[in-house]
PDB file of N, CA and C in Angstrom:
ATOM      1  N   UNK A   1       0.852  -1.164   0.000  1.00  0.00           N
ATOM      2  CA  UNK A   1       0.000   0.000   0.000  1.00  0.00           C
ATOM      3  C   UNK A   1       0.901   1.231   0.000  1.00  0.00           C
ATOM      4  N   UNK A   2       0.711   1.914  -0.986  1.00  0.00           N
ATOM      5  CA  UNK A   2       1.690   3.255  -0.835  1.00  0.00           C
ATOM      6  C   UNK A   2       0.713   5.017  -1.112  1.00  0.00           C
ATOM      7  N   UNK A   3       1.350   5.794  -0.461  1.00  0.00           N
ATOM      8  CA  UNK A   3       0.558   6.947  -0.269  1.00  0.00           C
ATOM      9  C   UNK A   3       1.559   7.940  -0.674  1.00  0.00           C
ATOM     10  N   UNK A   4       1.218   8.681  -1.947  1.00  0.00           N
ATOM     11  CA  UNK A   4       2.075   9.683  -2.245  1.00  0.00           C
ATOM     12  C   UNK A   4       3.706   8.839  -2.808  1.00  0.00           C
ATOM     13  N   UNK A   5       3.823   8.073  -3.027  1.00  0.00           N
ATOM     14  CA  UNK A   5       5.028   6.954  -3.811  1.00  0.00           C
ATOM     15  C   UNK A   5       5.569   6.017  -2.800  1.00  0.00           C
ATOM     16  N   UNK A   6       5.278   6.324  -1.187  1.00  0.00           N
ATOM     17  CA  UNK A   6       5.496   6.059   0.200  1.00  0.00           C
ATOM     18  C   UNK A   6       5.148   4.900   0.732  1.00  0.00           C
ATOM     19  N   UNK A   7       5.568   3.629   1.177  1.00  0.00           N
ATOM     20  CA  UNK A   7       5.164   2.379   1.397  1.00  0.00           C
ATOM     21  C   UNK A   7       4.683   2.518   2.745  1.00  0.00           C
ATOM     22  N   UNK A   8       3.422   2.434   3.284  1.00  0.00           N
ATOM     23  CA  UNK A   8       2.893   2.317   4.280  1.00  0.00           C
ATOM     24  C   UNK A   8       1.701   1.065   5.153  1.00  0.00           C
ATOM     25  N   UNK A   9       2.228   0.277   4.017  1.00  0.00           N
ATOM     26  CA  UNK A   9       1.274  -1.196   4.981  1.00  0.00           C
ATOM     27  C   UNK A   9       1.559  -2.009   3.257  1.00  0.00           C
ATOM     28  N   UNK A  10       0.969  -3.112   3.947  1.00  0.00           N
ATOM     29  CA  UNK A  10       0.704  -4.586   2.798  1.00  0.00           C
ATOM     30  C   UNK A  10       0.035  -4.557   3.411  1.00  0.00           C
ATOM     31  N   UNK A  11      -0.630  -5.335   2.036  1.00  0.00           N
ATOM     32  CA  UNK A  11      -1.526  -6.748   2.262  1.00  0.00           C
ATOM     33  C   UNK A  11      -1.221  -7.617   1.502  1.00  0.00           C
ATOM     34  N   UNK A  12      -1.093  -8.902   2.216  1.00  0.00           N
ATOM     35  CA  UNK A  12      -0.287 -10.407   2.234  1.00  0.00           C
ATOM     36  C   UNK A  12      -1.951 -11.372   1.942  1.00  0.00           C
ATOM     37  N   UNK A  13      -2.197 -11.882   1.148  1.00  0.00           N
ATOM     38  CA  UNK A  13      -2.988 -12.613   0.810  1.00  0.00           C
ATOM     39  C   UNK A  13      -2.155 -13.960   0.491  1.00  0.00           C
ATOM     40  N   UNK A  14      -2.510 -15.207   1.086  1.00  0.00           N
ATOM     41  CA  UNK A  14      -1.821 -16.364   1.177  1.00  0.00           C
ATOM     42  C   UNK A  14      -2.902 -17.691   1.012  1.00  0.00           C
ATOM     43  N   UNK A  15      -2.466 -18.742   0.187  1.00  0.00           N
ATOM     44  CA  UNK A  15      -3.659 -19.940  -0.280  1.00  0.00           C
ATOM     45  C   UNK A  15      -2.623 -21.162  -0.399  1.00  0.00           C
ATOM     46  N   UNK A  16      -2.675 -22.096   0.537  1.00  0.00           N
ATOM     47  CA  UNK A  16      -2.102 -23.480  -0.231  1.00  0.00           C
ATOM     48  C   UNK A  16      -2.076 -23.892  -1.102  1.00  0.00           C
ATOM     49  N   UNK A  17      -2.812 -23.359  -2.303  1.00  0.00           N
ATOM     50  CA  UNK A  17      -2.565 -23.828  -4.098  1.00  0.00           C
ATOM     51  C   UNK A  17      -2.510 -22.481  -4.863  1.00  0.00           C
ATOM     52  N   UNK A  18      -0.878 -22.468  -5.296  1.00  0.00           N
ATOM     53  CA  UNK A  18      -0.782 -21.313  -5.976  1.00  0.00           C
ATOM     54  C   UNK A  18      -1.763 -21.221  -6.950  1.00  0.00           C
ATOM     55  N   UNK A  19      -2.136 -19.567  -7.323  1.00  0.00           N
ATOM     56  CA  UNK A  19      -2.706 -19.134  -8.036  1.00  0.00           C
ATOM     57  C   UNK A  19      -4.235 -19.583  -8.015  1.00  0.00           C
ATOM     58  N   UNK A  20      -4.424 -19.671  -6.589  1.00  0.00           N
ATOM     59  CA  UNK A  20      -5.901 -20.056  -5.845  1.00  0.00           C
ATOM     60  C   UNK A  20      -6.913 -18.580  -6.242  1.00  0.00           C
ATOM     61  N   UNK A  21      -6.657 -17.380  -6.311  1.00  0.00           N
ATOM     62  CA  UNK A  21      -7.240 -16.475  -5.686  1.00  0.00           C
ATOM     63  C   UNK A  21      -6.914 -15.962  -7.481  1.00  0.00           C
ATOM     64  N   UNK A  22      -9.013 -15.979  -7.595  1.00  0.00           N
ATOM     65  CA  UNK A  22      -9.286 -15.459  -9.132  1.00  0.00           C
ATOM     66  C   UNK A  22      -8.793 -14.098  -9.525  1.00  0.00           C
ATOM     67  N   UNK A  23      -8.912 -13.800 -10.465  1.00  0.00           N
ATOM     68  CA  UNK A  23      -8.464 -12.324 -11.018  1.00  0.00           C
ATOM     69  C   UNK A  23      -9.162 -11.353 -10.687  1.00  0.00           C
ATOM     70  N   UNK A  24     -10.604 -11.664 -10.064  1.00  0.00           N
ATOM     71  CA  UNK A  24     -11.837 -10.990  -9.264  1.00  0.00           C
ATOM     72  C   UNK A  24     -11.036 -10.607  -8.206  1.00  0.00           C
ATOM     73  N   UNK A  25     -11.235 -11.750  -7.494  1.00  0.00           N
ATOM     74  CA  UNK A  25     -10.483 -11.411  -5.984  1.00  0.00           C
ATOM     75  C   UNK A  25      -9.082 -10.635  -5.836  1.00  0.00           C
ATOM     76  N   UNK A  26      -8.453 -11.330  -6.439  1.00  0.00           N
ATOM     77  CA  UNK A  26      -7.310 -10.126  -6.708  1.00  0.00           C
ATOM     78  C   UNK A  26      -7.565  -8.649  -6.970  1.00  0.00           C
ATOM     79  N   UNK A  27      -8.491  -8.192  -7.881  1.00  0.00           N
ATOM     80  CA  UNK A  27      -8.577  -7.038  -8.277  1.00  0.00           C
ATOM     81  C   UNK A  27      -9.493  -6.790  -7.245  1.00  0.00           C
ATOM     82  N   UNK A  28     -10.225  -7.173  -6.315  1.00  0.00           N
ATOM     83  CA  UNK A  28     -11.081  -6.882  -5.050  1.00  0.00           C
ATOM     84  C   UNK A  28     -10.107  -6.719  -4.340  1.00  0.00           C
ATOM     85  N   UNK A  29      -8.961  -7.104  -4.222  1.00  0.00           N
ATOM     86  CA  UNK A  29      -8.025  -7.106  -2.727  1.00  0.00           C
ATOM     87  C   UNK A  29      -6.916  -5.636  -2.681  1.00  0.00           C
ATOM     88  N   UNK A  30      -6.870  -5.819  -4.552  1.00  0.00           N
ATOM     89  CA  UNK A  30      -6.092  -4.670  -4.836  1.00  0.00           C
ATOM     90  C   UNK A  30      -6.548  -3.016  -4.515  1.00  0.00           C
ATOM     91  N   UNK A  31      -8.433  -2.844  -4.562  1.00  0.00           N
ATOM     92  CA  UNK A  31      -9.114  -1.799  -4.410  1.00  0.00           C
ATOM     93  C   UNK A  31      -9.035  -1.572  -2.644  1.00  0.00           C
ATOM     94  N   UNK A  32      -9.339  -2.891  -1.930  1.00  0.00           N
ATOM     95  CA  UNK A  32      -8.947  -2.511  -0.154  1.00  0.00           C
ATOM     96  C   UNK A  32      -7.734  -2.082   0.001  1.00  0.00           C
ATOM     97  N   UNK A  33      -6.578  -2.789  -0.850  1.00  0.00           N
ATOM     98  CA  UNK A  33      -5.415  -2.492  -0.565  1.00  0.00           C
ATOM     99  C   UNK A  33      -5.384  -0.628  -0.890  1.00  0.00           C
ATOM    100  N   UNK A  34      -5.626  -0.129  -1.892  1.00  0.00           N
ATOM    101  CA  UNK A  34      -6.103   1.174  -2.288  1.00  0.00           C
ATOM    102  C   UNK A  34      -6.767   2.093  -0.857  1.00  0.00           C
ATOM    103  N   UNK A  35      -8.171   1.662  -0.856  1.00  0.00           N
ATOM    104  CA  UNK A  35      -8.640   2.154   0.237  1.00  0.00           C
ATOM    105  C   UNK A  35      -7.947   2.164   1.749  1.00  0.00           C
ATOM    106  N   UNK A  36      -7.484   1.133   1.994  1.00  0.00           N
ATOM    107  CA  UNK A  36      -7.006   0.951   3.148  1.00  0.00           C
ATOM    108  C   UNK A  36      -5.788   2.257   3.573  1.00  0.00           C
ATOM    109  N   UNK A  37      -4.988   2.316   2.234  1.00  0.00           N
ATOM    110  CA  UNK A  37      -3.787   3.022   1.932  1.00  0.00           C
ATOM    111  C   UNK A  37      -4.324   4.731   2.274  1.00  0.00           C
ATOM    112  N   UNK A  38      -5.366   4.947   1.690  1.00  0.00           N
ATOM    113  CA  UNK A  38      -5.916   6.249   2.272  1.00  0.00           C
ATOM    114  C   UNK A  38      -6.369   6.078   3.325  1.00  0.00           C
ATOM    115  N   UNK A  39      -6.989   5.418   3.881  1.00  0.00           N
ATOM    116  CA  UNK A  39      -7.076   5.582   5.435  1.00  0.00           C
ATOM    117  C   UNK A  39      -5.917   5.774   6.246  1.00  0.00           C
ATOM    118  N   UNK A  40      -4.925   5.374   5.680  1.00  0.00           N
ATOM    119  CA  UNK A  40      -3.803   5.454   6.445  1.00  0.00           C
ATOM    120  C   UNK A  40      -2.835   6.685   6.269  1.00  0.00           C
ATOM    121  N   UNK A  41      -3.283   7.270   5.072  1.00  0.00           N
ATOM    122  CA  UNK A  41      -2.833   8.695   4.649  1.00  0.00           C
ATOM    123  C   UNK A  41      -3.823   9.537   5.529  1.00  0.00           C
ATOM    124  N   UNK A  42      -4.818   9.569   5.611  1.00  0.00           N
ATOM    125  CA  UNK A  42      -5.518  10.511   6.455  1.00  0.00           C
ATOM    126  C   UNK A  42      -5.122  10.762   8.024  1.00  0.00           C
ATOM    127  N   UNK A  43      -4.924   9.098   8.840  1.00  0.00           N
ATOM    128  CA  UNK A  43      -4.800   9.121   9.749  1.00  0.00           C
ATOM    129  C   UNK A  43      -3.296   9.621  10.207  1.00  0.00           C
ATOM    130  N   UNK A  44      -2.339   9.395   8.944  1.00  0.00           N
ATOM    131  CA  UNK A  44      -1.056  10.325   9.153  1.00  0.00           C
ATOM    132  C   UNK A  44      -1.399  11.823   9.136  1.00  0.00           C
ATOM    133  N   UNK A  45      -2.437  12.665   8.382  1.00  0.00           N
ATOM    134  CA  UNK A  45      -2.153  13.834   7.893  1.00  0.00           C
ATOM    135  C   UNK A  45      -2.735  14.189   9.253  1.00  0.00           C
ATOM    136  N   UNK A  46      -3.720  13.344  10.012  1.00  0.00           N
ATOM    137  CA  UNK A  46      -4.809  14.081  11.172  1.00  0.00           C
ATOM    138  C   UNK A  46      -3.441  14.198  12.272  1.00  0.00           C
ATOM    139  N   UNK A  47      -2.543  13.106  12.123  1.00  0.00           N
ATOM    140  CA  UNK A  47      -1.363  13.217  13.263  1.00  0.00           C
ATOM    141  C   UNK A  47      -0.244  14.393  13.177  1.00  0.00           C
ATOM    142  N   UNK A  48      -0.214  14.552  12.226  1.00  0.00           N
ATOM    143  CA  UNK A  48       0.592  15.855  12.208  1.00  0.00           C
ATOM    144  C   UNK A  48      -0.147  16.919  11.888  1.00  0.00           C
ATOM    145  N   UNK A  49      -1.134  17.091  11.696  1.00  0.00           N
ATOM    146  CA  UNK A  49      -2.010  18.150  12.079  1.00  0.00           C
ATOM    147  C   UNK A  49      -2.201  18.881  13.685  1.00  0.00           C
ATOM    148  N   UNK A  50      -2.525  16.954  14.156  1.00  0.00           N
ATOM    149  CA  UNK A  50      -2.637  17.211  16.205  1.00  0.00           C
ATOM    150  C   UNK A  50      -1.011  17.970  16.337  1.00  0.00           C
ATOM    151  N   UNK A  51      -0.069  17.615  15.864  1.00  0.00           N
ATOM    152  CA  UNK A  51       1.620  17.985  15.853  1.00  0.00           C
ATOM    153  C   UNK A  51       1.664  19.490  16.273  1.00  0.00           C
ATOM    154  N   UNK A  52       1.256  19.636  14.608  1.00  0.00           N
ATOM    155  CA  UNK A  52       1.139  21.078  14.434  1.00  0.00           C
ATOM    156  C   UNK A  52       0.679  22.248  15.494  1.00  0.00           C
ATOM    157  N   UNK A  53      -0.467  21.646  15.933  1.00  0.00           N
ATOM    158  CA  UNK A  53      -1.758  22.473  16.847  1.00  0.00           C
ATOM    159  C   UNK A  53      -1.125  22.233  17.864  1.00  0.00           C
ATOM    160  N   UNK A  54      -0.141  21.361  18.406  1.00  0.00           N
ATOM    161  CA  UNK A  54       0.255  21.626  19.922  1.00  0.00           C
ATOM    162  C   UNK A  54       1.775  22.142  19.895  1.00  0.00           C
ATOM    163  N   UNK A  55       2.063  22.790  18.823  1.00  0.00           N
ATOM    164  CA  UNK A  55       3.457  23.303  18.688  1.00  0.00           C
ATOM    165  C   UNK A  55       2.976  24.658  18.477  1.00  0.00           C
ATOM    166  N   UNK A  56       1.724  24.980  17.619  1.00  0.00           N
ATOM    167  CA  UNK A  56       1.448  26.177  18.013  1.00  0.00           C
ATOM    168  C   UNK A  56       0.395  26.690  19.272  1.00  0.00           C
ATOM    169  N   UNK A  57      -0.217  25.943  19.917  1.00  0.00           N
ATOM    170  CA  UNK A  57      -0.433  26.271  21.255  1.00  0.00           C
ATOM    171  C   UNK A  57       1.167  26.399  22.804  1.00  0.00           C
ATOM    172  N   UNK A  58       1.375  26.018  22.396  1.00  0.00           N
ATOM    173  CA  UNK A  58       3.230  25.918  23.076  1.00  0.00           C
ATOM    174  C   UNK A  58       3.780  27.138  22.497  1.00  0.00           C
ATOM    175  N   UNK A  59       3.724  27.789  21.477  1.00  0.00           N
ATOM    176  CA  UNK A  59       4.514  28.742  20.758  1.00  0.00           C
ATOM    177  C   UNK A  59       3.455  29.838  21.774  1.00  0.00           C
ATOM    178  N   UNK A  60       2.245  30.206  21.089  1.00  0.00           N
ATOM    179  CA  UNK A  60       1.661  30.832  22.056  1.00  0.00           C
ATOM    180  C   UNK A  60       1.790  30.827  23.647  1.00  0.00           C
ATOM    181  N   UNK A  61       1.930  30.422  24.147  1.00  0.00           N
ATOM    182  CA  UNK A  61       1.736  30.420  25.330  1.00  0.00           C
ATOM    183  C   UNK A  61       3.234  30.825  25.910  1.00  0.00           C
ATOM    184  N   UNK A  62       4.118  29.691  25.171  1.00  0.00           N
ATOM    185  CA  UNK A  62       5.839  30.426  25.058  1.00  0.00           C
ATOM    186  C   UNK A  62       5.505  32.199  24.882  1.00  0.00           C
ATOM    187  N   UNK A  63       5.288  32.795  24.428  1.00  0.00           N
ATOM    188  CA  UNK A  63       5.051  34.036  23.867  1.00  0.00           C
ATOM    189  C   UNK A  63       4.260  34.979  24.590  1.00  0.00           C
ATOM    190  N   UNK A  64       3.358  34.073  25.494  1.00  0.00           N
ATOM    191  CA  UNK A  64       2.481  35.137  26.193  1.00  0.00           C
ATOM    192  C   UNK A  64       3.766  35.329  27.593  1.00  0.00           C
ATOM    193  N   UNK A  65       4.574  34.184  27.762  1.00  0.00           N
ATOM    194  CA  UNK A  65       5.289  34.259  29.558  1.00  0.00           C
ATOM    195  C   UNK A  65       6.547  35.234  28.967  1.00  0.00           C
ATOM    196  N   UNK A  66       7.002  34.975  27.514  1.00  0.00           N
ATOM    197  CA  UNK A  66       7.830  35.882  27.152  1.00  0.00           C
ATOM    198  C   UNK A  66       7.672  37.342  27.141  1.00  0.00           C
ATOM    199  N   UNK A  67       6.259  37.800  26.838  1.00  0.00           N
ATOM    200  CA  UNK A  67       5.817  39.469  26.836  1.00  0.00           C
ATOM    201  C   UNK A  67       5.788  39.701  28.249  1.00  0.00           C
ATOM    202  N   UNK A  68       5.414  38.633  29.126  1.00  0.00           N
ATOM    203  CA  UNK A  68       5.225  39.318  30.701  1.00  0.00           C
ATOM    204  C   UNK A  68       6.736  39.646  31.053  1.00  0.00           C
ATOM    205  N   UNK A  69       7.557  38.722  30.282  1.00  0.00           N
ATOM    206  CA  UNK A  69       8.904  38.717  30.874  1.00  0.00           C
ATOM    207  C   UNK A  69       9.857  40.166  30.773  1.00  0.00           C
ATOM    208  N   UNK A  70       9.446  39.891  29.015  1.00  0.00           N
ATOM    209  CA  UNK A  70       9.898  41.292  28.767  1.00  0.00           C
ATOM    210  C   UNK A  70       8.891  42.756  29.333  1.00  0.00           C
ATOM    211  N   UNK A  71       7.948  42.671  29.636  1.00  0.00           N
ATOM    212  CA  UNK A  71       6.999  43.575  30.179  1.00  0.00           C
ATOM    213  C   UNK A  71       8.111  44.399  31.924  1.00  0.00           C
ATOM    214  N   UNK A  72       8.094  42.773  32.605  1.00  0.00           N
ATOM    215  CA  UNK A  72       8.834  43.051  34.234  1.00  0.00           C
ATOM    216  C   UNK A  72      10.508  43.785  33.780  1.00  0.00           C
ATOM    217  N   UNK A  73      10.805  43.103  32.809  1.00  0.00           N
ATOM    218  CA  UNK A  73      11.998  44.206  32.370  1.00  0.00           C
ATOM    219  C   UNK A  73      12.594  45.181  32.153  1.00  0.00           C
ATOM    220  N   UNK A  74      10.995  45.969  31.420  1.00  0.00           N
ATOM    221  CA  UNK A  74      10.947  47.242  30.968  1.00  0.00           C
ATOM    222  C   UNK A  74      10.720  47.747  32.286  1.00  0.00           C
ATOM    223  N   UNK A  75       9.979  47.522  32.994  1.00  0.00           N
ATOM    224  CA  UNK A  75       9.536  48.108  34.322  1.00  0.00           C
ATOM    225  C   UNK A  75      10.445  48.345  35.294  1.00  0.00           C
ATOM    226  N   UNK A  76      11.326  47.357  35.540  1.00  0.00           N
ATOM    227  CA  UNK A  76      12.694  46.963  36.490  1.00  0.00           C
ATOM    228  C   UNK A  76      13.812  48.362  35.688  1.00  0.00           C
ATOM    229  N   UNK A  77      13.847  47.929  34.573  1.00  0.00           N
ATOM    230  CA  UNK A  77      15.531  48.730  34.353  1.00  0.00           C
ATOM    231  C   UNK A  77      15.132  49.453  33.274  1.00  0.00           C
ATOM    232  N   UNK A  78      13.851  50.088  33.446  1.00  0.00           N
ATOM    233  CA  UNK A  78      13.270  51.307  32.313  1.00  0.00           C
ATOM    234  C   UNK A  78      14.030  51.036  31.186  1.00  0.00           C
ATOM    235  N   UNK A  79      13.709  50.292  30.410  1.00  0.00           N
ATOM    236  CA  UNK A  79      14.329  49.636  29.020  1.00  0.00           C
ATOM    237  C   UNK A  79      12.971  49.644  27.882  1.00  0.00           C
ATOM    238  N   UNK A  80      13.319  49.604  26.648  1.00  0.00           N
ATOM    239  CA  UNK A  80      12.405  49.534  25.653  1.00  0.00           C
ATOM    240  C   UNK A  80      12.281  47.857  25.844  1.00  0.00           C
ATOM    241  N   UNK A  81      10.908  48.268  24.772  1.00  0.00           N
ATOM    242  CA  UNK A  81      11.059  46.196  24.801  1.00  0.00           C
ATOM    243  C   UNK A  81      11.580  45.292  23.934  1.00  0.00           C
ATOM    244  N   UNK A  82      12.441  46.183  22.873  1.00  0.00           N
ATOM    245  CA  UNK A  82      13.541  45.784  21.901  1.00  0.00           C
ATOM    246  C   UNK A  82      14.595  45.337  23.395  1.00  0.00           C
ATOM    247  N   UNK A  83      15.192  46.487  23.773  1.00  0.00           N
ATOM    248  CA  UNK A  83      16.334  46.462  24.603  1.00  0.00           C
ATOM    249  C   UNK A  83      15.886  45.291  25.874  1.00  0.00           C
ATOM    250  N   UNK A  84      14.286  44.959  26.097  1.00  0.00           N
ATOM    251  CA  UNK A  84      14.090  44.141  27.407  1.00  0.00           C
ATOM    252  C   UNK A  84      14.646  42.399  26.693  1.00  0.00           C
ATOM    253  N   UNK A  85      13.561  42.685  25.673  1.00  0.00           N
ATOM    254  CA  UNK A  85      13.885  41.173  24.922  1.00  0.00           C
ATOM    255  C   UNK A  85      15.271  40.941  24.787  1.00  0.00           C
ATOM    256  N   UNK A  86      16.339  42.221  24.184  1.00  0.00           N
ATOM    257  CA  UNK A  86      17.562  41.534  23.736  1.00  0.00           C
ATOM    258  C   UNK A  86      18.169  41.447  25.570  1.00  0.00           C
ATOM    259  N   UNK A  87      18.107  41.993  26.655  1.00  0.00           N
ATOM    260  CA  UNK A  87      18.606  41.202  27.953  1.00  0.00           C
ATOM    261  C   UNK A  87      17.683  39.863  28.014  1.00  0.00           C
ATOM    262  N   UNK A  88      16.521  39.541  27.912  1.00  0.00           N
ATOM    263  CA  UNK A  88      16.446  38.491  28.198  1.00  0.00           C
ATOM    264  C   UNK A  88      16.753  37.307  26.922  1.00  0.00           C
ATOM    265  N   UNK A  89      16.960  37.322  25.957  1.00  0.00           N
ATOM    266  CA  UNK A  89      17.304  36.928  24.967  1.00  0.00           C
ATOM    267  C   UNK A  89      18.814  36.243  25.353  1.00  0.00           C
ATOM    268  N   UNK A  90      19.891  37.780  25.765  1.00  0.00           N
ATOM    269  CA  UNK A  90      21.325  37.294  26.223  1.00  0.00           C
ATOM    270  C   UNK A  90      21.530  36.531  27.277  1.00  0.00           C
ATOM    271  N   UNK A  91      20.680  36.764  28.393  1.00  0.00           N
ATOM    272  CA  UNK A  91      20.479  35.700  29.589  1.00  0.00           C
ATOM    273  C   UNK A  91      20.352  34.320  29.455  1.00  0.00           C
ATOM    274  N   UNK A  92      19.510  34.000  28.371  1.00  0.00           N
ATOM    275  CA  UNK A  92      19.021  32.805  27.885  1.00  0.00           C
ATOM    276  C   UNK A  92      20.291  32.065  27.437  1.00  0.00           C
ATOM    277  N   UNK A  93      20.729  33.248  26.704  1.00  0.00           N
ATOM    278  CA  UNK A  93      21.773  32.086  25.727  1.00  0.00           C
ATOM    279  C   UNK A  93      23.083  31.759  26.810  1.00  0.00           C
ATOM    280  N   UNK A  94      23.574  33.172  27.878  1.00  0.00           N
ATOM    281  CA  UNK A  94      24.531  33.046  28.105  1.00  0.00           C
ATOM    282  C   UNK A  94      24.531  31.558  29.261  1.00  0.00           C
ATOM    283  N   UNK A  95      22.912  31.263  29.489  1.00  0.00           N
ATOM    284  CA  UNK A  95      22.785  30.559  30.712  1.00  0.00           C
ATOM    285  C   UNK A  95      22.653  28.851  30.139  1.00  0.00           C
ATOM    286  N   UNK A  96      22.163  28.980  28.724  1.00  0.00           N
ATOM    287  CA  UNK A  96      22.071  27.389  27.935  1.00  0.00           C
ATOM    288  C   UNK A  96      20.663  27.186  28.169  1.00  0.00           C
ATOM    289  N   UNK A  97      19.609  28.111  29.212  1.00  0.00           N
ATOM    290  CA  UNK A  97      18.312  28.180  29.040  1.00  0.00           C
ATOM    291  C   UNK A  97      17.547  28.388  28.043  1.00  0.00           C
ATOM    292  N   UNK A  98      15.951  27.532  27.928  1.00  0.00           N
ATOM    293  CA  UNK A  98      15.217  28.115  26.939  1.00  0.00           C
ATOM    294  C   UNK A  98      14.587  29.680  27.426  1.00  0.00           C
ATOM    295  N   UNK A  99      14.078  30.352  26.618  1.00  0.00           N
ATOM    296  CA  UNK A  99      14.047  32.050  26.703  1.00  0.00           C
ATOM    297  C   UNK A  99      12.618  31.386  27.076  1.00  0.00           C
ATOM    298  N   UNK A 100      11.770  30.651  27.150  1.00  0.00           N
ATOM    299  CA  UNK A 100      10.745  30.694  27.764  1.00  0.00           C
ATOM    300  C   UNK A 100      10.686  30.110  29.417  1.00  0.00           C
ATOM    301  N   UNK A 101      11.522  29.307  29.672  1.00  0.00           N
ATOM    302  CA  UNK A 101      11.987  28.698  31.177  1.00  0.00           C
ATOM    303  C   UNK A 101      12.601  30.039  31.781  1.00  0.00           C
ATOM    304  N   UNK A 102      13.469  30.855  31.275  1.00  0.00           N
ATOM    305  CA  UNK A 102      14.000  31.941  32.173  1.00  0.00           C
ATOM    306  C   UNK A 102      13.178  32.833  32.106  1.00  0.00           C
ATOM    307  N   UNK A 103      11.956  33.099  31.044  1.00  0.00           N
ATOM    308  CA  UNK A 103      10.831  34.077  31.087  1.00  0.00           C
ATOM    309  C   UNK A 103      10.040  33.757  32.180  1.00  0.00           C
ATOM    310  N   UNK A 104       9.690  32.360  32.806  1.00  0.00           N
ATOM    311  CA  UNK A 104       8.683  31.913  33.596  1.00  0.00           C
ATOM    312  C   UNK A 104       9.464  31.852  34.734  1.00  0.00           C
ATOM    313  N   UNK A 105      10.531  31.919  35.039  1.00  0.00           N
ATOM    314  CA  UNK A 105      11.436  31.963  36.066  1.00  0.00           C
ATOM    315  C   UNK A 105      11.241  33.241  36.605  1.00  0.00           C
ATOM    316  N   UNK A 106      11.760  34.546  35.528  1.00  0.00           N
ATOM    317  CA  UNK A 106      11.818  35.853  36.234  1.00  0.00           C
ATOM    318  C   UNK A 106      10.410  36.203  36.472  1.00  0.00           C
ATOM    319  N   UNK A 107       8.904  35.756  35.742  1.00  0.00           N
ATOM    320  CA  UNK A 107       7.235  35.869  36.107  1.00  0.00           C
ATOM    321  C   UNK A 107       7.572  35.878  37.946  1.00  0.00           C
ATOM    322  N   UNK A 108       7.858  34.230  38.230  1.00  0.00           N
ATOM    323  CA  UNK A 108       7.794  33.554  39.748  1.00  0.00           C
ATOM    324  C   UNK A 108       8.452  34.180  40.535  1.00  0.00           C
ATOM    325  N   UNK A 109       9.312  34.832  39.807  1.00  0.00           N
ATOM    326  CA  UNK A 109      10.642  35.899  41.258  1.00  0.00           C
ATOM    327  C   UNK A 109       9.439  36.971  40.818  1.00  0.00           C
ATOM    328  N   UNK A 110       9.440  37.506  40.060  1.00  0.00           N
ATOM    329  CA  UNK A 110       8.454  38.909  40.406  1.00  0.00           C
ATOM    330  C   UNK A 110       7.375  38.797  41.485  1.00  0.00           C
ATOM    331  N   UNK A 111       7.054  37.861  40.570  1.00  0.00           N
ATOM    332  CA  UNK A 111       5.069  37.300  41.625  1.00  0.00           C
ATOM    333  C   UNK A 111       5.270  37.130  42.760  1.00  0.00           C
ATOM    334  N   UNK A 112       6.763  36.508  43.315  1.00  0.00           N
ATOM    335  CA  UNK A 112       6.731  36.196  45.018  1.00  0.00           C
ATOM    336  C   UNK A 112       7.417  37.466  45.669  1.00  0.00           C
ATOM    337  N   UNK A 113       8.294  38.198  44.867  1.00  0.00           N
ATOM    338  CA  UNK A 113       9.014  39.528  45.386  1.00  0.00           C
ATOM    339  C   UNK A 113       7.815  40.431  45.536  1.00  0.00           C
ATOM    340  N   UNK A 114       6.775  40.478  44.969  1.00  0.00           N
ATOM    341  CA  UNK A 114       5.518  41.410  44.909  1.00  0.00           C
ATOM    342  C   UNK A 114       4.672  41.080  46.363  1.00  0.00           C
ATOM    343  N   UNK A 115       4.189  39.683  46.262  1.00  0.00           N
ATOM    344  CA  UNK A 115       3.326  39.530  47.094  1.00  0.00           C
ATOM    345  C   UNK A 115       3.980  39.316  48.542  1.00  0.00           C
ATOM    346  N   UNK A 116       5.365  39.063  48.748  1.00  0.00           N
ATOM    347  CA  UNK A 116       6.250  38.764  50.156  1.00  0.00           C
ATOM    348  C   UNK A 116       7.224  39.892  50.177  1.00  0.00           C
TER     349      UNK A 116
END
């Protein structure tokens, strides 16, 4: 079964007397084999679709802790938010952190320096 030139399943049809299985049946086995093959293209395209949608819910959400981050920045060391992003940007790299783990890091020091 192939999808797009792509081998993605058989079907193995097997009979104790060669050449058991009429030219009917064959050409019946060949159309499931067909069908089957798109089912299996769909159920790939729906999986990297789900892929997609939770890489861009993650991007978002990466993005919303990043604006707060850069937001507490601007506020802290009166910086633009070009100049907040590129400190937290350099922090990130100089530390081997992702810029969204040290964004949600400096959120939790704000939030507890605020409320204690």
């Amino acid at each position: 079964m192939t999808v797009h030139h792509d081998a993605v399943g058989a079907l193995n049809l097997y009979s104790r007397t060669p050449g058991a299985l009429p030219t009917a049946d064959r050409d019946r086995a060949a159309r499931f084999a067909g069908q089957a093959a798109g089912a299996v293209a769909l159920a790939l395209r729906l999986r990297e679709r789900e892929a997609e949608a939770q890489h861009l819910e993650t991007a978002l959400r990466s993005r919303s802790t990043i604006d707060q981050a850069v937001g507490i920045l601007m506020a802290r060391a009166h910086l633009s938010p070009d100049a907040a992003f590129e400190v937290l940007r350099r922090r990130s790299q100089d530390s081997k952190r992702k810029l969204r783990d040290l964004a949600a890091d400096l959120i939790a020091d704000a939030a507890t320096h605020r409320s204690g």
